[in-house]
Protein backbone atom coordinates (compact mmCIF):
# COMPACT_ATOMS: atom_id res chain seq x y z
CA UNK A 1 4.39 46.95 12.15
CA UNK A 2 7.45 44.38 11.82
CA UNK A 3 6.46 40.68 12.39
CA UNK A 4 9.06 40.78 14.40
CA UNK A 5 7.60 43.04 17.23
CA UNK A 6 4.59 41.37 16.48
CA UNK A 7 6.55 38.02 17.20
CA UNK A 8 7.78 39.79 20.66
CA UNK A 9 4.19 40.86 21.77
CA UNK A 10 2.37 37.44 21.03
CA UNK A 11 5.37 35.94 22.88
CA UNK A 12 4.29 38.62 25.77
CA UNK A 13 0.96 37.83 25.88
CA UNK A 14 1.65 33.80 26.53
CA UNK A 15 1.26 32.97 22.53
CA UNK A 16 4.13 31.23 21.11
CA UNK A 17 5.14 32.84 17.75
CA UNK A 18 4.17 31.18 14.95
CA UNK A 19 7.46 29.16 13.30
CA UNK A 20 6.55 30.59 10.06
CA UNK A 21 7.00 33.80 11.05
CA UNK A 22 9.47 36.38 9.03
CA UNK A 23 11.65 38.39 10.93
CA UNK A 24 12.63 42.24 9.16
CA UNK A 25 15.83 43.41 8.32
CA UNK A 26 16.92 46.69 8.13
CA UNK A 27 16.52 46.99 4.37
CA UNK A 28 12.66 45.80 5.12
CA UNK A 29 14.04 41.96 2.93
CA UNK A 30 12.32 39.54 4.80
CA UNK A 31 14.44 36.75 6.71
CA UNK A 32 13.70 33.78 8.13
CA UNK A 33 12.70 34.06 12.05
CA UNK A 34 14.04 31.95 14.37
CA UNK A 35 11.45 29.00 15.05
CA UNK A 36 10.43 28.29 18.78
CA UNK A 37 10.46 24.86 19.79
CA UNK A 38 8.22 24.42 22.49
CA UNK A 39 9.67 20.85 24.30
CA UNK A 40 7.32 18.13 26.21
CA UNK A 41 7.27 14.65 26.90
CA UNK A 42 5.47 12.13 25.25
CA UNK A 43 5.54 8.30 26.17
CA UNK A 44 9.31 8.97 27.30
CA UNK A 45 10.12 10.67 23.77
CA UNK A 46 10.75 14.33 23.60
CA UNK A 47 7.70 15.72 21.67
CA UNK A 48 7.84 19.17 20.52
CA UNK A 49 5.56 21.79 18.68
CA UNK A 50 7.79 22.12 15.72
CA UNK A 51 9.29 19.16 13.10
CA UNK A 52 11.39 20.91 11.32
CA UNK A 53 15.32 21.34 11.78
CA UNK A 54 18.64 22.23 10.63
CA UNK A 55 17.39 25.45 8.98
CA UNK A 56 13.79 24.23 8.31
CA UNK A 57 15.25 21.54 5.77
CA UNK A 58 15.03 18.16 8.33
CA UNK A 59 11.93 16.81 9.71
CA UNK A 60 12.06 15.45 13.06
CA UNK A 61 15.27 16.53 15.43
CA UNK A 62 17.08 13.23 14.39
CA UNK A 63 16.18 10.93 17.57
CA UNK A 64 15.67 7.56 16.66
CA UNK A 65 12.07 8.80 17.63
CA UNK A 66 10.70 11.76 17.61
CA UNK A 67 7.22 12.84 18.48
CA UNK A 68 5.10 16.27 16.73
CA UNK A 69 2.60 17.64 18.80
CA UNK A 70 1.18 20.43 17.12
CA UNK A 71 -0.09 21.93 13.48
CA UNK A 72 2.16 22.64 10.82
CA UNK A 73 2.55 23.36 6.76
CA UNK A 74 5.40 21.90 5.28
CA UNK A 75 6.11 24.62 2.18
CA UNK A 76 6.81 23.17 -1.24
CA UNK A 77 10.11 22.07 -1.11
CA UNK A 78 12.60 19.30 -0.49
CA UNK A 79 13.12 17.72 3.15
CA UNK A 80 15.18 14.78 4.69
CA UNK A 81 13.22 12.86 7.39
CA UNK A 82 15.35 11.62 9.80
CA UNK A 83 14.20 8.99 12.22
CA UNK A 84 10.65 7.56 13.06
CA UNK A 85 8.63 10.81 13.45
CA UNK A 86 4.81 10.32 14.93
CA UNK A 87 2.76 12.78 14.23
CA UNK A 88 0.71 12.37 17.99
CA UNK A 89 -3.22 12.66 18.52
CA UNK A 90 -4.48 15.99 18.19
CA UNK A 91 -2.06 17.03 15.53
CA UNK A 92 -1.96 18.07 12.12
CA UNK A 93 0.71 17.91 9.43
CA UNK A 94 0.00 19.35 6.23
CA UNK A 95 1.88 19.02 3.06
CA UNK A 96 1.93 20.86 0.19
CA UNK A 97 1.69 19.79 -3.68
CA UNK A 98 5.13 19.61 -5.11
CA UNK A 99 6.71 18.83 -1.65
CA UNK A 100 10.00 15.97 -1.91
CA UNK A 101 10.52 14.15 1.49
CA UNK A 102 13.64 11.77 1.31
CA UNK A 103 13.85 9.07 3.96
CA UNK A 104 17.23 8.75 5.75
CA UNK A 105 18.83 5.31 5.37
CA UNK A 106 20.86 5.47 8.40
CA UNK A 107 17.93 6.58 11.28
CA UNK A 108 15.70 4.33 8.81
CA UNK A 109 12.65 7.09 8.51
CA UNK A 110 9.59 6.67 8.69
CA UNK A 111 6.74 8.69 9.29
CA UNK A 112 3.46 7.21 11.39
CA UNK A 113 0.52 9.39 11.76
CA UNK A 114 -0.94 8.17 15.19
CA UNK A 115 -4.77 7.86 16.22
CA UNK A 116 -6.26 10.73 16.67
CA UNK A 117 -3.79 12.63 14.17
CA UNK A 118 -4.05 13.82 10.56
CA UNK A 119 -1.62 14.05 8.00
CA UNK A 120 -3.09 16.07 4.70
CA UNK A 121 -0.73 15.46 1.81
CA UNK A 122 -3.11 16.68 -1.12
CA UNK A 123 -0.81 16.71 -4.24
CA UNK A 124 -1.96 17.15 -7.29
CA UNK A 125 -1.63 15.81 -10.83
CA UNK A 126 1.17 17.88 -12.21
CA UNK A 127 2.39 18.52 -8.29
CA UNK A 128 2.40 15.26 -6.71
CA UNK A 129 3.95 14.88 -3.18
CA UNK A 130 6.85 12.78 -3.25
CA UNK A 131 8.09 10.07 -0.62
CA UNK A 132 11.15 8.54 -1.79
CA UNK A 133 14.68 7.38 -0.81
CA UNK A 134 17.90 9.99 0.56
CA UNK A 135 20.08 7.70 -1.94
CA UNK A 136 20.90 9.52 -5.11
CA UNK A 137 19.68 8.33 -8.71
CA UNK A 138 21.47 4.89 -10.10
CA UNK A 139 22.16 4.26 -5.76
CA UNK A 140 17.83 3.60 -4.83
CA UNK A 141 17.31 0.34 -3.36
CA UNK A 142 13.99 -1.38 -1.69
CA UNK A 143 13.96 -0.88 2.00
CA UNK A 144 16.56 2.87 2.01
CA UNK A 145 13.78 4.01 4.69
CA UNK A 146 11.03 3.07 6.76
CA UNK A 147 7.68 4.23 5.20
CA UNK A 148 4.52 5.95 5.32
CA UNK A 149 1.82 4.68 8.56
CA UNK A 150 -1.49 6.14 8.94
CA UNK A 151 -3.75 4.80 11.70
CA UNK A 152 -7.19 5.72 13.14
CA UNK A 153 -9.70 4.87 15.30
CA UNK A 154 -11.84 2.40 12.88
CA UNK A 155 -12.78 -1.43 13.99
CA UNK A 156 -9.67 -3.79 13.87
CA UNK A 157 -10.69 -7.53 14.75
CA UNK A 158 -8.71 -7.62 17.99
CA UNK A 159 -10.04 -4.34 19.08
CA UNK A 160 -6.94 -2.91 19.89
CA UNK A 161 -3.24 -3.79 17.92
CA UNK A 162 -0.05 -2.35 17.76
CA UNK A 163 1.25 -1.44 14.24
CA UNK A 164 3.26 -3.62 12.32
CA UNK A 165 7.21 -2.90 12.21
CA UNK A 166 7.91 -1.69 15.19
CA UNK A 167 6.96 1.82 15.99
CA UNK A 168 4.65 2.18 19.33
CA UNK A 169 2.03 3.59 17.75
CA UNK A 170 -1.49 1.76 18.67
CA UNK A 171 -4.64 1.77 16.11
CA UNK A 172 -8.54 0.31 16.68
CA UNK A 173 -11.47 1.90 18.33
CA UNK A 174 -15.29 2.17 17.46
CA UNK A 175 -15.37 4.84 14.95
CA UNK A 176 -15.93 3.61 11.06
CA UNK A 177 -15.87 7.07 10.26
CA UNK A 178 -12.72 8.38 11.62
CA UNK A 179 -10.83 10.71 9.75
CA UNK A 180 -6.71 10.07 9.30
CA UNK A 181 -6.62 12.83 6.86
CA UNK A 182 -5.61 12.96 3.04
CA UNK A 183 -3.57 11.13 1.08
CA UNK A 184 -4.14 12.11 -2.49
CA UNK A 185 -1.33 12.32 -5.39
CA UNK A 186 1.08 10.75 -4.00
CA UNK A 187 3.98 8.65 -4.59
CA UNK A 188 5.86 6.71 -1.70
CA UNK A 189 9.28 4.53 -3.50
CA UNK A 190 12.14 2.24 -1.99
CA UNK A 191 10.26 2.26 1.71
CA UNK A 192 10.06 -0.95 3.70
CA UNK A 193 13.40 -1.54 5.48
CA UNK A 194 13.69 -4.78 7.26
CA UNK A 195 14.33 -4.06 11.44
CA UNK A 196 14.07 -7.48 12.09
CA UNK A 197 12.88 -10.90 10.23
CA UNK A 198 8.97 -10.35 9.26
CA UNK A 199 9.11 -7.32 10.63
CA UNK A 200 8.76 -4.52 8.23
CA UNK A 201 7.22 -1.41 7.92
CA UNK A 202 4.92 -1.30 4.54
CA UNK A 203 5.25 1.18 1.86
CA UNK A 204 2.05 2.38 3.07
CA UNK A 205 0.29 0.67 5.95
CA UNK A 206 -3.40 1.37 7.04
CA UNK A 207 -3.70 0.50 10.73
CA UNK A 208 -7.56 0.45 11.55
CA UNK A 209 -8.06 3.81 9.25
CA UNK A 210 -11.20 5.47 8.91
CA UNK A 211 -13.62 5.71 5.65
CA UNK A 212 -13.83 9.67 6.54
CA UNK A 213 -10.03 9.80 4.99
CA UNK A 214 -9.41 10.54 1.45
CA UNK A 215 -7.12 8.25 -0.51
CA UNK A 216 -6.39 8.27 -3.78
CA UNK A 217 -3.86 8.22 -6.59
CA UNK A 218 -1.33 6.49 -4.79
CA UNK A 219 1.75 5.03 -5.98
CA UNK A 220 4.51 2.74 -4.31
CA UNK A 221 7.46 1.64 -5.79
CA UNK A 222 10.46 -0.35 -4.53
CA UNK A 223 8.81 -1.17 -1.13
CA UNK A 224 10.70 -4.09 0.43
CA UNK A 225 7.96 -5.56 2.17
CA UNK A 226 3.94 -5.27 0.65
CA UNK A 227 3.28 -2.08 -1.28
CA UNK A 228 -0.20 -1.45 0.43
CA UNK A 229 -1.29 -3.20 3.54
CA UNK A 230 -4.50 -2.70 5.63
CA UNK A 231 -5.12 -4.01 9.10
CA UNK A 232 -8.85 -3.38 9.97
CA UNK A 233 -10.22 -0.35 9.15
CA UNK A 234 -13.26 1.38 6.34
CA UNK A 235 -10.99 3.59 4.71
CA UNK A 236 -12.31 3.40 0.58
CA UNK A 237 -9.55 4.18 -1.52
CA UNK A 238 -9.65 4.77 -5.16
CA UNK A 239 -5.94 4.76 -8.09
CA UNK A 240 -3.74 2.50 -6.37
CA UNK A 241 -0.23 1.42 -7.92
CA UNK A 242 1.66 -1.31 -6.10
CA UNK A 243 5.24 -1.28 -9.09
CA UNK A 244 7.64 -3.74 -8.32
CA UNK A 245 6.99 -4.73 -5.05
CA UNK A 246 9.18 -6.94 -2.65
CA UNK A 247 6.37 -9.07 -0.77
CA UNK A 248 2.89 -8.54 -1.58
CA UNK A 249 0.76 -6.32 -3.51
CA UNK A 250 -2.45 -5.81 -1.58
CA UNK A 251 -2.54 -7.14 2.04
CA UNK A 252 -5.56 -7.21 3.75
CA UNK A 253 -5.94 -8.46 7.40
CA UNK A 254 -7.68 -8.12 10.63
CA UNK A 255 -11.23 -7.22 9.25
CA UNK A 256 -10.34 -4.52 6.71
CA UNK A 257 -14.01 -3.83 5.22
CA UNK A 258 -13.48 -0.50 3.43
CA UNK A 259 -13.51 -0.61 -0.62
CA UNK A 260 -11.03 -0.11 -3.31
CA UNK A 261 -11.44 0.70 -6.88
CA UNK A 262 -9.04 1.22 -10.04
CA UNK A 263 -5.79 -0.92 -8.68
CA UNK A 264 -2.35 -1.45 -10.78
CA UNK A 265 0.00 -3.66 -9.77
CA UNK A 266 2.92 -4.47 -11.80
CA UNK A 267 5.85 -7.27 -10.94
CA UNK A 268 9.67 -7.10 -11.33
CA UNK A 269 10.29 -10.54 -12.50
CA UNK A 270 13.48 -10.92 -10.44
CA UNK A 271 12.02 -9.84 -7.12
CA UNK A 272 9.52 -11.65 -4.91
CA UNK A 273 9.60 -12.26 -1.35
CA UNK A 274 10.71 -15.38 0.70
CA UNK A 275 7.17 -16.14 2.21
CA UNK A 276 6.34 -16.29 -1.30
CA UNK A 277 4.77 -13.08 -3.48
CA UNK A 278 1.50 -12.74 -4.36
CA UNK A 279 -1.07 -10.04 -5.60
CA UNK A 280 -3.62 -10.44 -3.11
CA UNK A 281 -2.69 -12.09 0.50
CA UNK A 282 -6.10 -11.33 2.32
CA UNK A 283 -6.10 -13.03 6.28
CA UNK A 284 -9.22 -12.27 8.71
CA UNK A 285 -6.24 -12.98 11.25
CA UNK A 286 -3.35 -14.85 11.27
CA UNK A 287 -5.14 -18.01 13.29
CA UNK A 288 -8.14 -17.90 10.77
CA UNK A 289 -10.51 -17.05 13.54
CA UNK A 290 -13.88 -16.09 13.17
CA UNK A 291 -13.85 -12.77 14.74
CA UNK A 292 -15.75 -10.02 13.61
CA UNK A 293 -15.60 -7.40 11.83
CA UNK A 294 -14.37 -9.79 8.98
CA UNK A 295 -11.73 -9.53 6.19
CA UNK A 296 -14.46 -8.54 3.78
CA UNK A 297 -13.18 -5.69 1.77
CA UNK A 298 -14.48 -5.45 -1.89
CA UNK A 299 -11.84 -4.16 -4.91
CA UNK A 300 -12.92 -3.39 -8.42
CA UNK A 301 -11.34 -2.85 -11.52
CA UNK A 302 -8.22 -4.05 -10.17
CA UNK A 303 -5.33 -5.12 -13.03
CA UNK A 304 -2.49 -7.73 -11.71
CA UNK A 305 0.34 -7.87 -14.44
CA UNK A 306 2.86 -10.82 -12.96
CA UNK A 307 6.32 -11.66 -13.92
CA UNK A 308 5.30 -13.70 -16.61
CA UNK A 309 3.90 -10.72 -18.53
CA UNK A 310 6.42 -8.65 -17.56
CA UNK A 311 9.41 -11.06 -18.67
CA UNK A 312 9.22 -13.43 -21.39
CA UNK A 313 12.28 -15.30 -20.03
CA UNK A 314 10.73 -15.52 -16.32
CA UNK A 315 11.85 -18.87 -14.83
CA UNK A 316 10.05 -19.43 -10.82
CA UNK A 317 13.53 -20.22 -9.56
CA UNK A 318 15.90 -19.19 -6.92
CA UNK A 319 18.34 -18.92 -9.23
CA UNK A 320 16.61 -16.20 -11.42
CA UNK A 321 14.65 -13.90 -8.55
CA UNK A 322 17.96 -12.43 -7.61
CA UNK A 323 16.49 -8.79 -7.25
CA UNK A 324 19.86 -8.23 -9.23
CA UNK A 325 21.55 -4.74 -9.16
CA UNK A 326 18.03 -3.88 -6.86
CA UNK A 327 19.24 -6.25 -4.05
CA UNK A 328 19.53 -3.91 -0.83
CA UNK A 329 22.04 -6.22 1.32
CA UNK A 330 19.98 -5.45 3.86
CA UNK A 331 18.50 -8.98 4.99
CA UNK A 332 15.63 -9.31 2.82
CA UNK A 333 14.81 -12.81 1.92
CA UNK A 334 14.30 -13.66 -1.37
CA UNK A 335 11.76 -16.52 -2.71
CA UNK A 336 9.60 -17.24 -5.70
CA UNK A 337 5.72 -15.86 -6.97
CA UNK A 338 2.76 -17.71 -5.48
CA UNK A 339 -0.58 -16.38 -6.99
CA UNK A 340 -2.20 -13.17 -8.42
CA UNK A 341 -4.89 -14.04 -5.53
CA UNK A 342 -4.52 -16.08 -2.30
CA UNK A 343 -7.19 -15.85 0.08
CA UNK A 344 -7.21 -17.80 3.26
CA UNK A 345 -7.30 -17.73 6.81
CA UNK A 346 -11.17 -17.25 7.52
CA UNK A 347 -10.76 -13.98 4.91
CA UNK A 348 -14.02 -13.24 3.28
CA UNK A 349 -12.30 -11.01 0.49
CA UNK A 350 -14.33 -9.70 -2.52
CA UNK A 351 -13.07 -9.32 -6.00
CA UNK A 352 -15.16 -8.06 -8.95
CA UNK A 353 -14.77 -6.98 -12.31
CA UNK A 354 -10.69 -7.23 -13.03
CA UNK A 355 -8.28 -9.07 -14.72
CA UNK A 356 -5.00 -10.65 -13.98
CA UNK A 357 -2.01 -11.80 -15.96
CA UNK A 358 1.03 -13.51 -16.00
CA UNK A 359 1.25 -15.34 -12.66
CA UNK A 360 2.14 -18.93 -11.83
CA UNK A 361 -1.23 -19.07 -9.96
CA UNK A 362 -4.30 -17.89 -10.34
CA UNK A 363 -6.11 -17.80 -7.54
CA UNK A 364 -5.64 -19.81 -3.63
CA UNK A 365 -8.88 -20.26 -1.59
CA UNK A 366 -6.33 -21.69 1.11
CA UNK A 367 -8.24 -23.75 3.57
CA UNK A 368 -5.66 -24.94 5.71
CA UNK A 369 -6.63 -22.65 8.58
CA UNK A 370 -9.90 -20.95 9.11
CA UNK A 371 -13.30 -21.32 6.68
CA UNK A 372 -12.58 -19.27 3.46
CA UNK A 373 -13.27 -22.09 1.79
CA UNK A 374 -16.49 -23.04 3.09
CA UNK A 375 -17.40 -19.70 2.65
CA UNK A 376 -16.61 -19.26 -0.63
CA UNK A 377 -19.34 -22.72 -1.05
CA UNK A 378 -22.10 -20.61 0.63
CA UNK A 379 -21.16 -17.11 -0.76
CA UNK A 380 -19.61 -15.18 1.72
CA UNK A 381 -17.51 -13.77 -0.66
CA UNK A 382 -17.72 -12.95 -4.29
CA UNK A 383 -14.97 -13.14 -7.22
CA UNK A 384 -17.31 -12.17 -10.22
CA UNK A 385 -16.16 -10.92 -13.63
CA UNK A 386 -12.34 -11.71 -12.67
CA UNK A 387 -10.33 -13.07 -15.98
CA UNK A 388 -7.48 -14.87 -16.14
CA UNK A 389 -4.66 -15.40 -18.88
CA UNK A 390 -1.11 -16.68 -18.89
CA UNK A 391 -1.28 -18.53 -15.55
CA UNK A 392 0.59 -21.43 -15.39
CA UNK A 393 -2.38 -23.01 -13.03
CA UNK A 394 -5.89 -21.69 -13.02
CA UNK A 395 -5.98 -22.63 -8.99
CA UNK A 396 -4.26 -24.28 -5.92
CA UNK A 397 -5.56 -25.53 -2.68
CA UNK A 398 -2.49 -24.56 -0.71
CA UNK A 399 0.33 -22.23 0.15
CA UNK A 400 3.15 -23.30 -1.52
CA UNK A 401 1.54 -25.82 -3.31
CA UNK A 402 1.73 -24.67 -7.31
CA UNK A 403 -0.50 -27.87 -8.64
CA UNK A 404 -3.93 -27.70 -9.75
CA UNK A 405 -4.93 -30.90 -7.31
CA UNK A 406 -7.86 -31.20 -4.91
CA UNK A 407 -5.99 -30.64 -1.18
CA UNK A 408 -8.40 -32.62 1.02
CA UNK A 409 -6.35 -32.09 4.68
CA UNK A 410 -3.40 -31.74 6.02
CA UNK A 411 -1.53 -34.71 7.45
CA UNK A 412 0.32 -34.77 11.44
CA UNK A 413 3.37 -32.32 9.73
CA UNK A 414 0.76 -29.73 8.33
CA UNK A 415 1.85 -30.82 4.32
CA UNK A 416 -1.11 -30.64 2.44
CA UNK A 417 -2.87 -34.35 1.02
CA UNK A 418 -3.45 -34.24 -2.28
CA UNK A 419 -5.53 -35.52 -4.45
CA UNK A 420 -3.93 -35.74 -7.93
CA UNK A 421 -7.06 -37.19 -9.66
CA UNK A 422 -8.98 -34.10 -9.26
CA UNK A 423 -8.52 -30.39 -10.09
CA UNK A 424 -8.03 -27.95 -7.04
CA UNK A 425 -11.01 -26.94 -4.98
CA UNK A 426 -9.61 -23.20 -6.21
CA UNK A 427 -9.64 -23.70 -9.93
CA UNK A 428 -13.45 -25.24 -9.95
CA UNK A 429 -14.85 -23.01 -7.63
CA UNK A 430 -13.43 -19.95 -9.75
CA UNK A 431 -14.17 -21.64 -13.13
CA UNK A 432 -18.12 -21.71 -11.57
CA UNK A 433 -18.74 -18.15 -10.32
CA UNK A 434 -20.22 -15.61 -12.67
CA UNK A 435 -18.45 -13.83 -15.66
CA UNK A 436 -15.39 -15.57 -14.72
CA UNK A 437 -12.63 -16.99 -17.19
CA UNK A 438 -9.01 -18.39 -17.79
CA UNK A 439 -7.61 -17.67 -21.03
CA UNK A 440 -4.15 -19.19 -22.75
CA UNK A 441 -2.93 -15.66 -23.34
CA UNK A 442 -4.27 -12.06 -23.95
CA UNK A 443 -4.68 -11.93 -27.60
CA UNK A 444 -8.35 -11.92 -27.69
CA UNK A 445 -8.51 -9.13 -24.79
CA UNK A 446 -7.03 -6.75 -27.26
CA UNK A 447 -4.94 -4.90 -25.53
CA UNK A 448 -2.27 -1.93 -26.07
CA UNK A 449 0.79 -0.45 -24.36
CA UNK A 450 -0.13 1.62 -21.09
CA UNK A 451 2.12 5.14 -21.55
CA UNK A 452 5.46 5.25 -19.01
CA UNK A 453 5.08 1.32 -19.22
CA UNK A 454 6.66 0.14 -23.20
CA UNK A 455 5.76 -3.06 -24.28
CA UNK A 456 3.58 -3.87 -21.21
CA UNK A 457 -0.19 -3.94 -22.93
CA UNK A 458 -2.28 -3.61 -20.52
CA UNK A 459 -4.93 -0.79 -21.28
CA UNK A 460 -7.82 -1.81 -23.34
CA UNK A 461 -8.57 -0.62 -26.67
CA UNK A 462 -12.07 0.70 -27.82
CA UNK A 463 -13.28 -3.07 -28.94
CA UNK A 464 -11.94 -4.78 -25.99
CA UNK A 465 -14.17 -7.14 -24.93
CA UNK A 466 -12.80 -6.18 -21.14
CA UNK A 467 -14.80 -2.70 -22.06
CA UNK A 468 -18.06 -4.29 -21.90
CA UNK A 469 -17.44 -7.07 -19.68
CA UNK A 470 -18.16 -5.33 -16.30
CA UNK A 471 -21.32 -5.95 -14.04
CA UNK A 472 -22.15 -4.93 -10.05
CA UNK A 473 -24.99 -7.45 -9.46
CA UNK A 474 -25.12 -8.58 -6.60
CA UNK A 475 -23.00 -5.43 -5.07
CA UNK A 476 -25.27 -3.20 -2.45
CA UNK A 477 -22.45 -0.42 -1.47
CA UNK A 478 -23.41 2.74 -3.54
CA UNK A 479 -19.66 3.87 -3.16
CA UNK A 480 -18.34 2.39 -6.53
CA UNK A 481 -18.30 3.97 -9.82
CA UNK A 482 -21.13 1.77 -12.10
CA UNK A 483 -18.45 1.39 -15.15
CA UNK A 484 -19.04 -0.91 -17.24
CA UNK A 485 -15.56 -2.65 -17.77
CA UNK A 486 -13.42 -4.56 -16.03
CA UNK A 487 -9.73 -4.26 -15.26
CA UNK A 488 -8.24 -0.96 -13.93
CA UNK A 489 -8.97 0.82 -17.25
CA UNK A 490 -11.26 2.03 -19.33
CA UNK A 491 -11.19 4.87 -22.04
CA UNK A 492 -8.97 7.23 -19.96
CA UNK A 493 -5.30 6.03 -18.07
CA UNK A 494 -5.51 7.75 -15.06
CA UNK A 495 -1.71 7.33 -14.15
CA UNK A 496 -1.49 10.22 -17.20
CA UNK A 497 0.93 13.11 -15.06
CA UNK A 498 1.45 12.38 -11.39
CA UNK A 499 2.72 8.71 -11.77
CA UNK A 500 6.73 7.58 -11.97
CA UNK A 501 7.69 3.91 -13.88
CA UNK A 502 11.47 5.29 -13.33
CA UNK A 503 11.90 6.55 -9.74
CA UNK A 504 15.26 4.72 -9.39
CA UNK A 505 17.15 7.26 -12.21
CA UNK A 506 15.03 10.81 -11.55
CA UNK A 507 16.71 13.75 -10.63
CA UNK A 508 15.26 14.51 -6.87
């Protein structure tokens, strides 16, 4: 029997058809059906059982916002997504490996998987799923689209928040183990568009996601706000590449406690943000409050290569982070590097067993609001194993503040008091905790080129001291891998295949 009748008689019986469907021709060639569209209401949106348009090649029906209410496979291909498109609770969208998604510049796409929903975008290693900009090659610029949202049901400090950037979308609940879905090789590149001053979408944001979601092998590029950002949430996540970021690399906030392990982030030396770039920014809120769950995520094997390492020239002035031909004349502010770590704001982050190079800071235990650093005196948090080379300063006391002096309050204009007679607060802490160390350069780490990345040596060779150097004392969560060296890699580069150094000049 045709699919066609079969189409009719579901349709008969109350079923709508299926809008993958073939219809038959006369010759017996299958032809695309016509896809239902099954309308409703969502929040004052239209919201309809079907995302794709225009001939199954656009994804959402190119409203500002659009909502999906349904399940649906998006077939290997290439698609333009055109506007915010939420994929509601209760729905399903599933991607396939190999799958291109370009984000429209003009609607300013983005796509925001809601509570309650699941997006399962499981590329693989030679078929990754691409998220990138509509722009063609030579034309890519931070901030051509929105970006990629996922939120859940997982704590979130506040209980309840509304996602950064804009969209309505609402994440935070009492499930740890909620389940957002699948994001696993997968690159997301020139996201983060600007809709209004500090207020960006991320090139992936976590809003209060789950530990039963699978991330991994993730790449952004280009974003023109942070590359990765987490606001509460468990979700453990393992391959992450921040490359050439706007803002920051890894942003933590609102009691993110979920784990991370194997990070790359890598710096253009002519971009960084106007609030000041840095490699971690980690916040239990913006007040510095004490409320619970805390900031108290723990990475490992996490590699930070700055713009000193990736530019021998680099000068930390206006006049040289000019994002060049990459500026997007969009509104984006530029500013100058801060620190490969700055923790602050009551944020009880953990870092263990990684290295980072290159930066004008080292590390900021920022006490200006909130008790990181009194927490970092009675161990509340842990930076173990962490080495240091090429920073300009080994530590600072305060945002903004790139000199290695003791801060010791903040006079009636909030500008930090300084002690100049005494190294930061930052530096000796650091300089104290176990396995710890700030080297002049690299040299002794003895290091080689990572492949896609020439002249950048960052991956260890076989007697690199980095390959022995790793320890977990001290760590309780069973999640991690037990390796034994510190930095994102050991004997095998796991960017090998699915990863893209180039994304501004490939053929999509």
């Amino acid at each position: 029997m045709c699919k066609h009748t079969l189409s009719v008689l579901a349709l008969m019986m109350g079923i709508a058809a299926t809008p993958t469907f073939m219809a038959c021709s006369d010759n017996n060639t299958p032809e695309p059906s016509t896809p239902s569209y099954n309308w409703s209401e969502d929040g004052g949106l239209k919201a309809c059982d079907n995302l794709l348009f225009e001939n199954g090649t656009q994804i959402g029906n190119g409203d500002n916002e659009f909502v999906f209410k349904g399940k649906q496979t998006l077939k290997k291909g290439t698609y333009l997504l055109k506007g915010w498109v939420y994929v509601a609770a209760g729905s399903e969208l599933t991607i396939e490996p190999g799958t291109i998604i370009k984000g429209d510049k003009q609607t300013m796409a983005a796509l925001i998987v809601e509570r309650g929903g699941k997006l399962i975008a499981q590329g693989t290693e030679t078929a990754p799923i691409v998220f990138t900009s509509e722009m063609p090659k030579g034309q890519r610029r931070p901030g051509d689209w929105g970006g990629l949202i996922l939120c859940g049901k997982a704590p979130h400090n506040a209980g309840e928040a509304q996602i950064e950037g804009g969209p309505r979308t609402k994440h935070g609940g009492n499930d740890a183990h909620d389940n957002s879905g699948v994001l696993s090789y997968v690159r997301v590149e020139f996201a983060g568009y600007p809709f209004e001053k500090d207020k960006e979408i991320n090139g992936v944001t976590f809003g209060s996601v789950g530990d039963g979601t699978k991330v991994d092998h993730v790449q952004v590029s280009y974003s023109n706000d942070d590359s990765f950002e987490w606001f509460g949430g468990t979700v453990n996540c393992k391959n992450l590449i921040a490359y050439r970021g706007w803002d920051d690399d890894f942003d933590t906030d609102n009691g993110f406690s979920g784990h991370v392990q194997y990070g790359l982030s890598v710096r253009d030396s002519r971009i960084a943000d106007g609030s000041q770039s840095n490699g971690f920014e980690s916040d239990n809120d913006a007040s510095g409050s004490t409320a619970s769950p805390y900031t108290s995520a723990v990475f490992s094997n996490m590699t930070f290569v700055g713009p000193k390492a990736t530019d021998a020239n680099f000068a930390n002035t206006s006049s040289y982070i000019n994002a060049g031909d990459l500026f997007p004349s969009n509104g984006s502010a530029l500013g100058l590097f801060q620190a490969a770590m700055q923790i602050r704001r009551g944020s009880r982050l953990n870092c263990i067993n990684s290295v980072a190079i290159g930066w004008p800071i080292g590390v900021i235990i920022d006490g200006e609001k909130g008790d990181t650093q009194q927490q970092a005196r009675n161990g509340g948090f842990k930076l173990q194993n962490v080495w240091f080379a090429n920073m300009t300063i080994t530590g600072s006391d305060a945002n903004k503040l790139y000199k290695d002096n003791l801060v010791t309050g903040y006079d009636a204009n909030k500008k930090p008091i300084v002690d100049e007679s005494k190294p930061s607060f930052s530096s000796t802490w650091f300089l104290q905790q176990t396995g710890n160390r700030a080297d002049a350069t690299t040299d002794s780490w003895l290091l080689q080129p990572l492949a896609g990345l020439t002249g950048l040596n960052i991956l260890p060779t076989a007697a690199s001291p980095l390959m022995t150097a790793g320890s977990f004392n001290g760590i309780t969560s069973t999640w991690f891998d037990k390796v034994n060296f510190i930095g994102a890699f050991g004997a095998d580069n796991w960017t090998a295949g699915w990863t893209n150094f180039d994304p501004e000049n490939t053929d999509y």
